[in-house]
Protein backbone atom coordinates (compact mmCIF):
# COMPACT_ATOMS: atom_id res chain seq x y z
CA UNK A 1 -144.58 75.70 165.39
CA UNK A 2 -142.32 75.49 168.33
CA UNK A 3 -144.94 75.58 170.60
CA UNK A 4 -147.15 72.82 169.38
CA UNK A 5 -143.87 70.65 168.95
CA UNK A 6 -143.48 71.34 173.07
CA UNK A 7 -146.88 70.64 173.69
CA UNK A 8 -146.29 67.34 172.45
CA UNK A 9 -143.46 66.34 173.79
CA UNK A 10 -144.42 67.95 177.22
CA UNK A 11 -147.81 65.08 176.43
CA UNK A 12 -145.79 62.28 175.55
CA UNK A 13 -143.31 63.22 178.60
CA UNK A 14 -146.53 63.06 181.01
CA UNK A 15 -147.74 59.79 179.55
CA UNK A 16 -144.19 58.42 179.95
CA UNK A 17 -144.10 59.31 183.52
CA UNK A 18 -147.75 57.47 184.04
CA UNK A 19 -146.46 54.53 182.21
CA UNK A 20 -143.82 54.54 184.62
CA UNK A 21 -145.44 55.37 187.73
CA UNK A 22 -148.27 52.68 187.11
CA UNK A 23 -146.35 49.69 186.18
CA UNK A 24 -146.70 47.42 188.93
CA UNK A 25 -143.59 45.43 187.66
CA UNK A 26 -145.40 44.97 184.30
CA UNK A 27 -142.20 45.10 182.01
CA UNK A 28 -143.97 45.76 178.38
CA UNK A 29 -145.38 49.63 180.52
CA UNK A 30 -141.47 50.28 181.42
CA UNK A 31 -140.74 49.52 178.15
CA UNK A 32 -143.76 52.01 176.67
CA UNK A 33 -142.89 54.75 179.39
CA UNK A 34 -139.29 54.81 178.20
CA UNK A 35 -139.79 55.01 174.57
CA UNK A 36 -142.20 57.68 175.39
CA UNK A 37 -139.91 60.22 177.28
CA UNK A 38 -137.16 58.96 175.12
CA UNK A 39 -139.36 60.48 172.03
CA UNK A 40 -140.05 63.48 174.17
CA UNK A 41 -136.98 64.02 174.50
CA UNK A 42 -136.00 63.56 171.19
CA UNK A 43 -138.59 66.01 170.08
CA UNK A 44 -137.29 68.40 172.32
CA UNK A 45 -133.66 68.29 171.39
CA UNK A 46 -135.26 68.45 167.42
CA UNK A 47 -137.12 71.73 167.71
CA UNK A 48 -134.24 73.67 169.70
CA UNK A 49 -131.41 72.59 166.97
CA UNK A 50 -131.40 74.89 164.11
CA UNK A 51 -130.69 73.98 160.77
CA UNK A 52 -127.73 75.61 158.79
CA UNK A 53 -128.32 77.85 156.40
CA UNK A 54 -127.80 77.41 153.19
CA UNK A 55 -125.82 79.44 150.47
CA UNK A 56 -127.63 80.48 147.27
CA UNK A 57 -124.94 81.76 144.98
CA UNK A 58 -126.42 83.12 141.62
CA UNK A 59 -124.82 83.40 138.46
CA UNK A 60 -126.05 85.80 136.07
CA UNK A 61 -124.60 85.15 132.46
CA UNK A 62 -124.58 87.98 129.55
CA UNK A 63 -125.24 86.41 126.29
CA UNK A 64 -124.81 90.04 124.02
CA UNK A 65 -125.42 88.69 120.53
CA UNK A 66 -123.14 91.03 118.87
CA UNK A 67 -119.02 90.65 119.10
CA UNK A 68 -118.36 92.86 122.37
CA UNK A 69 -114.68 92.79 124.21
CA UNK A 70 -114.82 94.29 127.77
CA UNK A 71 -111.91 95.35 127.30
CA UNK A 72 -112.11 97.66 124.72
CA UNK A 73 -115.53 99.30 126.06
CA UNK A 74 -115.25 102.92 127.33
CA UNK A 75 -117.84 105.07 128.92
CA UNK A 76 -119.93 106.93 126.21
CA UNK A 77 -119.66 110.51 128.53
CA UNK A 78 -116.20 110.52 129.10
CA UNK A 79 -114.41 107.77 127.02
CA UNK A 80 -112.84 106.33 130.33
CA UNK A 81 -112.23 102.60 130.15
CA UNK A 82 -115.16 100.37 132.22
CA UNK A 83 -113.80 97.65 134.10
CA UNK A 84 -116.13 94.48 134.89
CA UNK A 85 -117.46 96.31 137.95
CA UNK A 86 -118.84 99.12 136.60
CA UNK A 87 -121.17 96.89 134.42
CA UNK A 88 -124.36 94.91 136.11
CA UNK A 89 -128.02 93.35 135.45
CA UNK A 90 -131.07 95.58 136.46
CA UNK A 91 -134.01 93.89 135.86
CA UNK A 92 -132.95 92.25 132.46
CA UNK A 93 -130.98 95.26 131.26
CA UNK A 94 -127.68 95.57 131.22
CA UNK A 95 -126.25 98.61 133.10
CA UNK A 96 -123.15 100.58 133.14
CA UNK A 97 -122.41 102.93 135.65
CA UNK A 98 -119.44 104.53 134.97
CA UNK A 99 -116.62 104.52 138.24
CA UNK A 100 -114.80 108.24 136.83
CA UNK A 101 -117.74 110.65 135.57
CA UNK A 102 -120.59 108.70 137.29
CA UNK A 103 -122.84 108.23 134.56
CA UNK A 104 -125.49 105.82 134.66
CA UNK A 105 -126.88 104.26 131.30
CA UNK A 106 -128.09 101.21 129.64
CA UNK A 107 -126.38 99.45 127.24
CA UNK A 108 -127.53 99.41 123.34
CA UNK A 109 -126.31 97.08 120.82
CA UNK A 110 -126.87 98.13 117.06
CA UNK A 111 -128.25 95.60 115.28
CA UNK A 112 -125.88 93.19 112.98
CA UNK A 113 -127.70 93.66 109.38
């Protein structure tokens, strides 16, 4: 894309310059030659600024439907207590991998009936 965008502006320079160089005192081709390396130049300056890039934050939000507190919930191998960090989304599931034993498993609510 940045070539094509410097192919035009190197154009719209040359035409400038032509406009300029064939005026004969004819003020409207000034005029025309100027705006034309003035938008070649513009162009220019355009394709070698980069934009910013932009920050996507996500926010992933559990919605567990039965009455969990984090802070009661301990690791079903070795009943160590799970912070918020050991706990993430894979693929819709929720995960725990547990930061003392280093077990890895999904978690299972029983239903409420």
């Amino acid at each position: 894309m940045k070539i094509v965008a410097y192919f035009i502006a190197g154009l719209l320079g040359f035409l400038g310059l032509v406009f300029l160089a064939g005026s004969q005192g004819v003020a409207l081709r000034l005029i025309v030659g100027g705006v034309l390396l003035l938008a070649a130049g513009a162009l220019i300056y355009l394709t070698r600024v980069q934009p910013r890039p932009t920050q996507v934050t996500t926010v992933q939000k559990i919605d567990l439907s039965g009455d969990v507190n984090l802070e009661e919930m301990r690791c079903r191998s070795c009943n160590a207590p799970l912070s918020k960090d050991d706990i993430t989304v894979e693929a819709g599931a929720i995960m725990v991998s547990c930061s003392h034993c280093g077990a890895t498993y999904q978690v299972e609510e029983a239903p409420k009936w």
